[in-house]
C-alpha atoms as a PDB file:
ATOM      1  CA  UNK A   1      17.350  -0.523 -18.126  1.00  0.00           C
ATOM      2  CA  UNK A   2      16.127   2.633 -16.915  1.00  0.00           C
ATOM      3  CA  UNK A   3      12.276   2.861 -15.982  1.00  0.00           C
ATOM      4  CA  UNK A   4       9.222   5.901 -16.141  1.00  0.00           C
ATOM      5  CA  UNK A   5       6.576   6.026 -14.253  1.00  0.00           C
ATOM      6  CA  UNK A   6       2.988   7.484 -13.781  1.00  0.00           C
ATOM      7  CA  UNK A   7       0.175   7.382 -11.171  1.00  0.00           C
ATOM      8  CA  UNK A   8      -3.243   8.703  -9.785  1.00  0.00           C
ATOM      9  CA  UNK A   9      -4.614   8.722  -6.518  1.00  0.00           C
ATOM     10  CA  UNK A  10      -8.075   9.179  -5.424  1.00  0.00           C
ATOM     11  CA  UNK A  11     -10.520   8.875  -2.476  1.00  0.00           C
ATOM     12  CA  UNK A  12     -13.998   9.017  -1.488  1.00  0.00           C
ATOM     13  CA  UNK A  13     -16.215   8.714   1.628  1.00  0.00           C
ATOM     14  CA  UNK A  14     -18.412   6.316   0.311  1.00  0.00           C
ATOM     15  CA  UNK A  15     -22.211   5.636   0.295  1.00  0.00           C
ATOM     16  CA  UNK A  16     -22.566   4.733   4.391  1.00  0.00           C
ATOM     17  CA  UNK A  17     -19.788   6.792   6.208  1.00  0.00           C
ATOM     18  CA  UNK A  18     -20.032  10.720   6.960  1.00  0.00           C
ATOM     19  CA  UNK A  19     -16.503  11.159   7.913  1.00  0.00           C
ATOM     20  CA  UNK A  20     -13.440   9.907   5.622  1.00  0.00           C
ATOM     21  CA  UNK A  21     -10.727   8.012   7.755  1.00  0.00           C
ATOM     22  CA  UNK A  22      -8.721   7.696   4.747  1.00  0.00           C
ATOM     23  CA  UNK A  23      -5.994   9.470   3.434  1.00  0.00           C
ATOM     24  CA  UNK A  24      -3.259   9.183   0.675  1.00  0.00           C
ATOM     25  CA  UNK A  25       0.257  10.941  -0.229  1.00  0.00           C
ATOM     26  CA  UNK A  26       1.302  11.406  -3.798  1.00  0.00           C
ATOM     27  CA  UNK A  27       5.148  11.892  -3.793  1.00  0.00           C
ATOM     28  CA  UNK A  28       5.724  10.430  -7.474  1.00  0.00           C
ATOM     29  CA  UNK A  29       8.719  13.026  -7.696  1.00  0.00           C
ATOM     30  CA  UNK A  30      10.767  10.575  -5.106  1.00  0.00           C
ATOM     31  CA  UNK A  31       9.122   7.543  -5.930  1.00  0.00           C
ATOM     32  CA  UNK A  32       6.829   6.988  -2.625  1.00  0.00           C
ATOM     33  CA  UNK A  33       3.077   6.622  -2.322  1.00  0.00           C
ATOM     34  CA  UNK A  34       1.052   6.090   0.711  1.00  0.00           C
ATOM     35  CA  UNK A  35      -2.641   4.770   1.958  1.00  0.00           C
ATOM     36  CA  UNK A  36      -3.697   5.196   5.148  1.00  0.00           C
ATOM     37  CA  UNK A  37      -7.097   3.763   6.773  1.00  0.00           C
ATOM     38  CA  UNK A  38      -7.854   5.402  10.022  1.00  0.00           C
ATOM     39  CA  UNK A  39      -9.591   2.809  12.534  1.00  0.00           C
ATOM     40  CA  UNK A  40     -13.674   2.331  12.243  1.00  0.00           C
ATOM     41  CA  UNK A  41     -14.583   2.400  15.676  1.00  0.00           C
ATOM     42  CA  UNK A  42     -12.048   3.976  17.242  1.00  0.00           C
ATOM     43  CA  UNK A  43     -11.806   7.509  18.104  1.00  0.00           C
ATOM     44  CA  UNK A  44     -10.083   9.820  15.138  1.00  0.00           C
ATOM     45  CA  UNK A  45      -9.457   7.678  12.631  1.00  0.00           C
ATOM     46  CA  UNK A  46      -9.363  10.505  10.159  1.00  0.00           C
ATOM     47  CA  UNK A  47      -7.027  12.221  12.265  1.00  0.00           C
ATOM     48  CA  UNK A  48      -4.672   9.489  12.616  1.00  0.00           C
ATOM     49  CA  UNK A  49      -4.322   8.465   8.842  1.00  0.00           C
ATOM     50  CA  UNK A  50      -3.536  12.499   8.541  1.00  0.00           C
ATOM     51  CA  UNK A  51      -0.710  11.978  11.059  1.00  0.00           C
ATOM     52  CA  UNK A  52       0.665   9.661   8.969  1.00  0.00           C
ATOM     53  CA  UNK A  53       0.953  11.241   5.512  1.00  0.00           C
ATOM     54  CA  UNK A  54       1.941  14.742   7.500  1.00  0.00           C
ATOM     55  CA  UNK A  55       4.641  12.413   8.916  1.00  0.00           C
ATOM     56  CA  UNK A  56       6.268  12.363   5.124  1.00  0.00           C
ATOM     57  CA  UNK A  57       6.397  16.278   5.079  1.00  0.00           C
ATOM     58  CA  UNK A  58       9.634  17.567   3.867  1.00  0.00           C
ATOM     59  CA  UNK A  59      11.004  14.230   2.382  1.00  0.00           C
ATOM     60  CA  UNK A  60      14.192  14.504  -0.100  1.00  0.00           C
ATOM     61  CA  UNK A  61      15.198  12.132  -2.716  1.00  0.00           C
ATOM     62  CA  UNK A  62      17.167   9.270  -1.198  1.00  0.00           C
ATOM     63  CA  UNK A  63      20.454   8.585  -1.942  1.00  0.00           C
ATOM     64  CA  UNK A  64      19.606   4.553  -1.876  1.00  0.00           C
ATOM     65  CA  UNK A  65      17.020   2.506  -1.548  1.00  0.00           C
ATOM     66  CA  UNK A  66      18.206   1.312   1.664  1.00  0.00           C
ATOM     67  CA  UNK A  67      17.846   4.942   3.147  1.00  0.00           C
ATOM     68  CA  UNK A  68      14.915   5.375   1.460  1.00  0.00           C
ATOM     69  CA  UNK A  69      13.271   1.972   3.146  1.00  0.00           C
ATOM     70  CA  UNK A  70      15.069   3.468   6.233  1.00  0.00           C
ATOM     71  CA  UNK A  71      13.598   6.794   6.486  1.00  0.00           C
ATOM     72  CA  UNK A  72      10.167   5.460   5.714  1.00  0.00           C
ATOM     73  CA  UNK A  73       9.977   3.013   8.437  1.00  0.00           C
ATOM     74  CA  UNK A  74      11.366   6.327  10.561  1.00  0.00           C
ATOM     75  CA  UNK A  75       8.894   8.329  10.218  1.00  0.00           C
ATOM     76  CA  UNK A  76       6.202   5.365  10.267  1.00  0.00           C
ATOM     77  CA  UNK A  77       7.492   5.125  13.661  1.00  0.00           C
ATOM     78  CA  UNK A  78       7.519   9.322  14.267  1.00  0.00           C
ATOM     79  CA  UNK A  79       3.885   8.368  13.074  1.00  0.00           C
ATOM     80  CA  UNK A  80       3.124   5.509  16.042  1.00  0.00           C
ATOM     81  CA  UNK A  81       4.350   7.413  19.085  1.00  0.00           C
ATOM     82  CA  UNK A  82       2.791  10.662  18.102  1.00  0.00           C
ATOM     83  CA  UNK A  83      -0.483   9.362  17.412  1.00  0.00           C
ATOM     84  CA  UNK A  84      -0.202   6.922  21.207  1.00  0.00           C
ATOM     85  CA  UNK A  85       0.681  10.714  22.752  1.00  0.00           C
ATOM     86  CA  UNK A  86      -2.171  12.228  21.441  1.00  0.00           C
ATOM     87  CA  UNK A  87      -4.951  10.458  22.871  1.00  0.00           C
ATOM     88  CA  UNK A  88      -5.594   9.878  26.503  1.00  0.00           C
ATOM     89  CA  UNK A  89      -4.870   6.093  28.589  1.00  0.00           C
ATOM     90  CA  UNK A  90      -8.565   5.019  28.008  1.00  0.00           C
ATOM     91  CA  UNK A  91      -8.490   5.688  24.361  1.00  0.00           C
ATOM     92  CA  UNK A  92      -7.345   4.402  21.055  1.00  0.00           C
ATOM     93  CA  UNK A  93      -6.546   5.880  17.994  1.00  0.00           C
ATOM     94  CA  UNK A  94      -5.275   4.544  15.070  1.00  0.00           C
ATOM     95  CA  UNK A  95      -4.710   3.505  11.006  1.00  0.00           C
ATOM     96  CA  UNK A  96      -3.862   1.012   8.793  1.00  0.00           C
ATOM     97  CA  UNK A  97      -0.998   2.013   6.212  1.00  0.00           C
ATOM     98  CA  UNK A  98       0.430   0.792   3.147  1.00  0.00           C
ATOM     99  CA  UNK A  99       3.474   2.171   1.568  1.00  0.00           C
ATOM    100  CA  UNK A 100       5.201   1.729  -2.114  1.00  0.00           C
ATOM    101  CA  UNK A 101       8.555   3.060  -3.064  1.00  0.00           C
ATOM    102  CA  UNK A 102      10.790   3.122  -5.750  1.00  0.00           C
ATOM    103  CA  UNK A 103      14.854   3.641  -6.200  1.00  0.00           C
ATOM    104  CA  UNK A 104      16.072   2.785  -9.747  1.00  0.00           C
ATOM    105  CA  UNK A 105      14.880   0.162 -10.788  1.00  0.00           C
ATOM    106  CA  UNK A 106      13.510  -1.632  -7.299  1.00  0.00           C
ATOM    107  CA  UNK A 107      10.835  -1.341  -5.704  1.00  0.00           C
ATOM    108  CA  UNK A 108       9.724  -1.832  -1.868  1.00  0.00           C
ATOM    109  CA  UNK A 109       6.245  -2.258   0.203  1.00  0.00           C
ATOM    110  CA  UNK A 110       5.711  -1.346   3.756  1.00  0.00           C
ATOM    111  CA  UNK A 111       2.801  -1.834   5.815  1.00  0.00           C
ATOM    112  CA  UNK A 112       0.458  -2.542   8.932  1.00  0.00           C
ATOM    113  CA  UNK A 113      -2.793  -3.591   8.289  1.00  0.00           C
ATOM    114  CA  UNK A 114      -5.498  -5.210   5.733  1.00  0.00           C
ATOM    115  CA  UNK A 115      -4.844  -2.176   3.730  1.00  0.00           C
ATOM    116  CA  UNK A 116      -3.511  -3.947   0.387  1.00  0.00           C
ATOM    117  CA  UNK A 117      -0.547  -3.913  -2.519  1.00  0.00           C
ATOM    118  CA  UNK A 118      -1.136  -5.498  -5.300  1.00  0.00           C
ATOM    119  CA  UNK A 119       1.308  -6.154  -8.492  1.00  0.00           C
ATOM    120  CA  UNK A 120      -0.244  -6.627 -12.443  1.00  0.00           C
ATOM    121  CA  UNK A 121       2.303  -8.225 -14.336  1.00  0.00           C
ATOM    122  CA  UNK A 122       1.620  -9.965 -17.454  1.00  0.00           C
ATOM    123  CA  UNK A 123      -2.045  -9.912 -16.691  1.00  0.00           C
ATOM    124  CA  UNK A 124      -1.799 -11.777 -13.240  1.00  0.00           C
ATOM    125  CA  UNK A 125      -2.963 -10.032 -10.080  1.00  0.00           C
ATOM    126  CA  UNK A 126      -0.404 -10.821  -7.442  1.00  0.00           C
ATOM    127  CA  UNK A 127      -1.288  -9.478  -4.088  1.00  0.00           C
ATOM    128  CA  UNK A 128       2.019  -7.805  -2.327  1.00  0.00           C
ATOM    129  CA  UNK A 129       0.727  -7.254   1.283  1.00  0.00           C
ATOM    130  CA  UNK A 130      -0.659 -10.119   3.426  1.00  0.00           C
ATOM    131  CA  UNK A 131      -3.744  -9.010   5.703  1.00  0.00           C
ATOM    132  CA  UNK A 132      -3.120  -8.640   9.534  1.00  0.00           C
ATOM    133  CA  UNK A 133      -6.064  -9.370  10.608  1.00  0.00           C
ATOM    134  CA  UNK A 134      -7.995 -12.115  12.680  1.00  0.00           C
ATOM    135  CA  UNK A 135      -9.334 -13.390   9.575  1.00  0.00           C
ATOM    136  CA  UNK A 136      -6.356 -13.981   7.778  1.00  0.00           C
ATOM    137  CA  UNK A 137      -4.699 -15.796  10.818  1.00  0.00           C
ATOM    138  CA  UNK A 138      -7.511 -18.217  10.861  1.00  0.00           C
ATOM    139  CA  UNK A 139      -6.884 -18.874   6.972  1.00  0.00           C
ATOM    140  CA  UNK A 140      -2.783 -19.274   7.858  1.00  0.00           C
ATOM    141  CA  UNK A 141      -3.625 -21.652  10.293  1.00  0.00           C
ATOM    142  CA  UNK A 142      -5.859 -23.916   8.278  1.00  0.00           C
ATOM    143  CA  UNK A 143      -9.062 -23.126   9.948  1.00  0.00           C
ATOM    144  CA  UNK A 144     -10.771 -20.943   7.473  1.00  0.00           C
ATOM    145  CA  UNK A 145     -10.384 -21.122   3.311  1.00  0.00           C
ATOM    146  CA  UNK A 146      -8.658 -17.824   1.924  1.00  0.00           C
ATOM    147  CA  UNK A 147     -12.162 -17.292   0.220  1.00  0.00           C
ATOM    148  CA  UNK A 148     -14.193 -16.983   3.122  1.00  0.00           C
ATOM    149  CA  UNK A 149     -11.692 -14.602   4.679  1.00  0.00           C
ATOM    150  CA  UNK A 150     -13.062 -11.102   3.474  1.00  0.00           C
ATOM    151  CA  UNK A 151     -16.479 -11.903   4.565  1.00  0.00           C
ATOM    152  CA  UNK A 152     -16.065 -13.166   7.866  1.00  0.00           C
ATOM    153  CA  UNK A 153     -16.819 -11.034  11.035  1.00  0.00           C
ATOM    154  CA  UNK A 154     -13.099 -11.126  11.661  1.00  0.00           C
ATOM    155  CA  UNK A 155     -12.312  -9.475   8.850  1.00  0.00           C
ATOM    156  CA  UNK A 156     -12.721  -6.014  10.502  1.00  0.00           C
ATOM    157  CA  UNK A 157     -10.379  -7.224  13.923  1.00  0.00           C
ATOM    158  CA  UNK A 158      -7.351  -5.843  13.205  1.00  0.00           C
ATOM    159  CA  UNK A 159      -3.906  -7.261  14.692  1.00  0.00           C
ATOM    160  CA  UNK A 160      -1.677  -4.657  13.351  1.00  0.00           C
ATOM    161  CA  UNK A 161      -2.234  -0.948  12.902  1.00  0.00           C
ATOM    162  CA  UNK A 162       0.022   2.472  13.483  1.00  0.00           C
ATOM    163  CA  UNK A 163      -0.541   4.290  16.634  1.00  0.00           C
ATOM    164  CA  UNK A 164      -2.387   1.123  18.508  1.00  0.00           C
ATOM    165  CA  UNK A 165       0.984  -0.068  20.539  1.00  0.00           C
ATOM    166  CA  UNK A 166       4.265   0.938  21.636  1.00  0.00           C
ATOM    167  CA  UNK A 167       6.283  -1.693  19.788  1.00  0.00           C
ATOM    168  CA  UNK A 168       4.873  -1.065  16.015  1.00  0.00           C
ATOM    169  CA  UNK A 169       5.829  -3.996  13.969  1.00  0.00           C
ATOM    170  CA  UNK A 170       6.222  -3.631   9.990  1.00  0.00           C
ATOM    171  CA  UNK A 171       5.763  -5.813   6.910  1.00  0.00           C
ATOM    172  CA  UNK A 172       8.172  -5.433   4.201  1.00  0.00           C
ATOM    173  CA  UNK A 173       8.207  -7.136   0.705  1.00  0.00           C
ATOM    174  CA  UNK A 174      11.017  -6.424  -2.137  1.00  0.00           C
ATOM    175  CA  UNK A 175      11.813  -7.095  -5.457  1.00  0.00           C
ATOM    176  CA  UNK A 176      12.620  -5.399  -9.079  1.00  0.00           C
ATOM    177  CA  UNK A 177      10.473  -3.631 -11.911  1.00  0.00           C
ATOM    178  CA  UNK A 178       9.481  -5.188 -14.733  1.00  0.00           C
ATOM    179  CA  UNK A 179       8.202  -3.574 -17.774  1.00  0.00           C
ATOM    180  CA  UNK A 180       4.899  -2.947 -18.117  1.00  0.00           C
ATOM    181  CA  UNK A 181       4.005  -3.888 -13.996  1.00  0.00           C
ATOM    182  CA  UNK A 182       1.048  -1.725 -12.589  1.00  0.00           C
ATOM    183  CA  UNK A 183       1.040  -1.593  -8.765  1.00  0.00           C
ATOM    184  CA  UNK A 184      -2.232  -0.254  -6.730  1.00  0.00           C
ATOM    185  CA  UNK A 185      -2.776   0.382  -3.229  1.00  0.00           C
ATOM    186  CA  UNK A 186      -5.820   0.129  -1.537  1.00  0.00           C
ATOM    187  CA  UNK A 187      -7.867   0.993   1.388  1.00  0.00           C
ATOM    188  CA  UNK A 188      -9.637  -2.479   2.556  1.00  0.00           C
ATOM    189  CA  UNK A 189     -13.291  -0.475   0.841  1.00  0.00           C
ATOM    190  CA  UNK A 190     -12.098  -1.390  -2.390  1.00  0.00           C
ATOM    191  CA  UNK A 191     -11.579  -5.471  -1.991  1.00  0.00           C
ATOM    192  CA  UNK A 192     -15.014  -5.269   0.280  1.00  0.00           C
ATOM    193  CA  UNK A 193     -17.097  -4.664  -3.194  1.00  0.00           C
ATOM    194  CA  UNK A 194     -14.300  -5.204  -6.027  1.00  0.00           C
ATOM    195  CA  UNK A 195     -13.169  -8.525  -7.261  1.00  0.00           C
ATOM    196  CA  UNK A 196      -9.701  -9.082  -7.450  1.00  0.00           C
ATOM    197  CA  UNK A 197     -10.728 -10.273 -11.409  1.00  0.00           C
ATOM    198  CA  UNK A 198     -12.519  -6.935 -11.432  1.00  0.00           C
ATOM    199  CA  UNK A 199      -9.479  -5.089 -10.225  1.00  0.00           C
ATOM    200  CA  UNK A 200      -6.754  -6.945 -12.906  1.00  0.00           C
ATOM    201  CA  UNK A 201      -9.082  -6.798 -15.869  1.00  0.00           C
ATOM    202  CA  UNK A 202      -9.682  -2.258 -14.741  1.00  0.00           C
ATOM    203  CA  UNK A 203      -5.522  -2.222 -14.059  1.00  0.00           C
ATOM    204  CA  UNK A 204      -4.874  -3.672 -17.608  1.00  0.00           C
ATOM    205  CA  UNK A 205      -7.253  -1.947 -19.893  1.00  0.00           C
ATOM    206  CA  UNK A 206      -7.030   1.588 -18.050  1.00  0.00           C
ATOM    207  CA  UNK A 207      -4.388   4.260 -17.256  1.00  0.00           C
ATOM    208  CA  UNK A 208      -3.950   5.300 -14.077  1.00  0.00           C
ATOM    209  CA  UNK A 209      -6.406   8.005 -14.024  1.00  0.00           C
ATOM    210  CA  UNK A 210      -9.193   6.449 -15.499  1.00  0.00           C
ATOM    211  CA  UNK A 211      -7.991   2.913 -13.610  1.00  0.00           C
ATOM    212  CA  UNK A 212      -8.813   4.782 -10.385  1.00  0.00           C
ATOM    213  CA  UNK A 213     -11.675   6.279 -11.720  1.00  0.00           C
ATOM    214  CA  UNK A 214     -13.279   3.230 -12.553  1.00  0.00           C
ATOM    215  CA  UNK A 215     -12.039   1.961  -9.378  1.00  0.00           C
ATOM    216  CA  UNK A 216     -13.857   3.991  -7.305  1.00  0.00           C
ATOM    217  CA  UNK A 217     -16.978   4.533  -9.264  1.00  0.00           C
ATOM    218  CA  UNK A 218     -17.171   0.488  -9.087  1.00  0.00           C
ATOM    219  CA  UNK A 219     -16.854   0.788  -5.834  1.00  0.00           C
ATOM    220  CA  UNK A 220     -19.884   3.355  -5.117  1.00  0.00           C
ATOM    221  CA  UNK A 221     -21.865   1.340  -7.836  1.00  0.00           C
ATOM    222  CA  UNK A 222     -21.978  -1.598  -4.886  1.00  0.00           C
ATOM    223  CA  UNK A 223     -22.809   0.477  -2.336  1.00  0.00           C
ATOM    224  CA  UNK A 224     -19.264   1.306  -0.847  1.00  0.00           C
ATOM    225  CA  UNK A 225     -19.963   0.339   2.818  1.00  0.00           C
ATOM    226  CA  UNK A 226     -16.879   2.136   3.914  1.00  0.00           C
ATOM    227  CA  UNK A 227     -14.521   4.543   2.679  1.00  0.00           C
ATOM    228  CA  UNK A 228     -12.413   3.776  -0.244  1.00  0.00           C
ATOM    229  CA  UNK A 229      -8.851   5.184  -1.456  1.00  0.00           C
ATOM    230  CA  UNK A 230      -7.138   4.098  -4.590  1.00  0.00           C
ATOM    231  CA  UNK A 231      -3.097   4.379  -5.865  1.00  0.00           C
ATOM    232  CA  UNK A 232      -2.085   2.941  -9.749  1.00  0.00           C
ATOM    233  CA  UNK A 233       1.065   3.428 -10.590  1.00  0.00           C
ATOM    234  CA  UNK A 234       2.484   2.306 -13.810  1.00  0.00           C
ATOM    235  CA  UNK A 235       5.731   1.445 -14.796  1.00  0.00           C
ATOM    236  CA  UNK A 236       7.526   1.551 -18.218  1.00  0.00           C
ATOM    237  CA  UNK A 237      10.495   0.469 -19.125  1.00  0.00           C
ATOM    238  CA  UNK A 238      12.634   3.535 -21.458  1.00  0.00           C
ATOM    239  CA  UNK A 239      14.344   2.817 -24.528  1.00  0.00           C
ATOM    240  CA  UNK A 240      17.050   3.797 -26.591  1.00  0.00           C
ATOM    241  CA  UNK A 241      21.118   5.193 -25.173  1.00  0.00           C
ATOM    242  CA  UNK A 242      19.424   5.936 -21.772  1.00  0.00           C
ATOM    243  CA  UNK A 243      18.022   1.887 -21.785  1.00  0.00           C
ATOM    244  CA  UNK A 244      21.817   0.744 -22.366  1.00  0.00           C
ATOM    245  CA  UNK A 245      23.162   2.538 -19.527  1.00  0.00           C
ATOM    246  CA  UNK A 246      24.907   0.204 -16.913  1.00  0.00           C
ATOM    247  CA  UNK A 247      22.855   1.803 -14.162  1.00  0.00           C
ATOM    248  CA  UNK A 248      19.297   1.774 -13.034  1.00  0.00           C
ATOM    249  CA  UNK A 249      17.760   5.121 -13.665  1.00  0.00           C
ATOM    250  CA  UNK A 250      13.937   6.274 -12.542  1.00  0.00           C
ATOM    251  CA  UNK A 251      12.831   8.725 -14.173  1.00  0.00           C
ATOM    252  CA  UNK A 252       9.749  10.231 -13.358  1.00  0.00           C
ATOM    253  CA  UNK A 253       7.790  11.880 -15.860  1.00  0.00           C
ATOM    254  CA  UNK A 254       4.754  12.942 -13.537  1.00  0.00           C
ATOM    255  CA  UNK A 255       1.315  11.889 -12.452  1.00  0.00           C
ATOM    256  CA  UNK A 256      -1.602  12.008 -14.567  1.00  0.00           C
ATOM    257  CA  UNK A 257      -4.423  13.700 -12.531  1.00  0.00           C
ATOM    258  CA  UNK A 258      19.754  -2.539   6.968  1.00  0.00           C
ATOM    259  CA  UNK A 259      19.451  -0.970  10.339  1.00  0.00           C
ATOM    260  CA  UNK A 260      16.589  -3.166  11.414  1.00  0.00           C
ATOM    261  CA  UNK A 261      16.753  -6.871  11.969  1.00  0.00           C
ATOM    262  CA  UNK A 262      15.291  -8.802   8.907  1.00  0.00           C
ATOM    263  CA  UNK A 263      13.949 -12.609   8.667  1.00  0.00           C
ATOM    264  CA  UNK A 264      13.399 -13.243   4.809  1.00  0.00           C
ATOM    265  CA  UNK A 265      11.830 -15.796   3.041  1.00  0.00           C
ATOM    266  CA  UNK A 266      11.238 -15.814  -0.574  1.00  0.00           C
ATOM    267  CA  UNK A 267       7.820 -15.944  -2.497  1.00  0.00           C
ATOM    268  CA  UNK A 268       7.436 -17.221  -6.089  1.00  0.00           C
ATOM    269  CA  UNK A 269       5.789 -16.842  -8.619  1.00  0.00           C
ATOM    270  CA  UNK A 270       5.193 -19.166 -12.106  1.00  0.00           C
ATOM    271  CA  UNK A 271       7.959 -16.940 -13.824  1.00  0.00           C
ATOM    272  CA  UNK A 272      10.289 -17.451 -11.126  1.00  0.00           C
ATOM    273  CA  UNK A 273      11.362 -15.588  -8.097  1.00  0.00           C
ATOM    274  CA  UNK A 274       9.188 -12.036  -7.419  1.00  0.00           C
ATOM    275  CA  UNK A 275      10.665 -11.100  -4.233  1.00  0.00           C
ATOM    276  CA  UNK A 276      11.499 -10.978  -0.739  1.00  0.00           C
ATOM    277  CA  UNK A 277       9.061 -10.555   2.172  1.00  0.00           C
ATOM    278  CA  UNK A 278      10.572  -9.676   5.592  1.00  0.00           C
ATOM    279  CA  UNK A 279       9.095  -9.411   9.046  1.00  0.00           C
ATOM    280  CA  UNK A 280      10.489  -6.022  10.869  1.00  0.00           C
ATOM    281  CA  UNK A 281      10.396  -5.115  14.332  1.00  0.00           C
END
């Protein structure tokens, strides 16, 4: 089965902020798309989200999806040690990132962070990523209900982030297209105002530009405390001769606006198996 895909991206500072400390990269001709939070607090967090999507300049279409997951994670890491050489001993700089991409017909996520990945398939919101932050470890160890979680003051203490230590250490989740699966990416301003309800019901009954339209302007309708940077990409499955070819083809027909040590362990979902996650270091 061979597979099409579109996809929108858009960002805004939001109603509190001055300075946006997000950023995004659109590269639906290869199959990769990227958000980047810079670090609220920190010094240049706008500048080191930019690092990060300038890290992707001059990216060619992969010959597999393990070089493509390879290259990725490369230049993540290009990413990390620029950013720690940029900035003085007494000084930190730094983002969150999120990364989707696409060979044939699978599909892989990369990040560091609480920003998110999230999966609509047959009108269930899946989230992809798992949050690396203080907050979530409390909710992983039993002390604090997975509710409570965005609102508590840990929420914003991040354990994970490009360009914060030497030794950058990578999520990665993977699994297989599906017909009809919409995939966003968000900065952590969208889940601060938008319901994850909110976000499914938008993702099914929108294409991707006005899905991240709507996205947004939901977002700024509650205030928008920080910055806020949106990704939908949807998937379709082709039909006809090229749908009865052996092989996986992508095909992309534009946008609408293992050399690392791996410890798996599958996730499910109530259809059956969804993926992989792995732990990288």
């Amino acid at each position: 089965m061979s597979y099409r895909w579109w996809s929108c991206c858009r960002t805004d500072t939001g109603r509190k902020r001055r300075i946006n400390e997000d950023a995004y990269l659109d590269m639906d001709d290869i199959g990769l798309w990227v958000v980047a939070d810079g670090m609220g607090g920190h010094s240049k967090g706008d500048v080191a989200s930019r690092i990060i999507v300038e890290s992707f300049n001059g990216l060619g279409k992969p010959a597999s999806m393990n070089e493509f997951a390879y290259i990725v994670k490369s230049r993540l890491k290009q990413a990390n040690n620029r950013i720690i050489a940029s900035v003085g001993p007494d000084q930190i700089m730094g983002s969150t990132v999120v990364a989707f991409l696409v060979y044939k017909r699978e599909w892989r996520c990369i990040w560091a962070g609480d920003s998110r990945a999230y999966l609509l398939r047959d009108g269930r919101l899946i989230q992809i990523s798992h949050d690396h932050n203080v907050a979530q470890e409390m909710v992983d160890r039993g002390e604090l209900r997975q509710e409570e979680a965005a609102f508590h003051p840990f929420a914003n203490r991040i354990t994970r982030a490009i360009g914060t230590r030497n030794d950058l250490i990578l999520d990665e989740y993977c699994s297989f297209l599906r017909d009809g699966d919409t995939v966003l990416l968000c900065s952590d301003g969208l889940n601060k105002e938008v319901s994850d309800s909110e976000v499914a019901d938008i993702l099914e009954n929108h294409d991707c530009g006005d899905a991240s339209s709507e996205l947004i302007e939901l977002t700024l309708e509650r205030g928008a405390r920080d910055n806020v940077t949106v990704a939908v990409i949807k998937f379709e499955a082709t039909t006809g001769f090229r749908a009865q070819m052996p092989d996986d083809t992508a095909i992309n027909y534009g946008k609408l606006s293992r050399n690392d040590q791996l410890a798996g362990n599958m996730l499910l979902d109530t259809a059956g198996s969804l993926g992989r996650r792995f732990k990288l270091a």
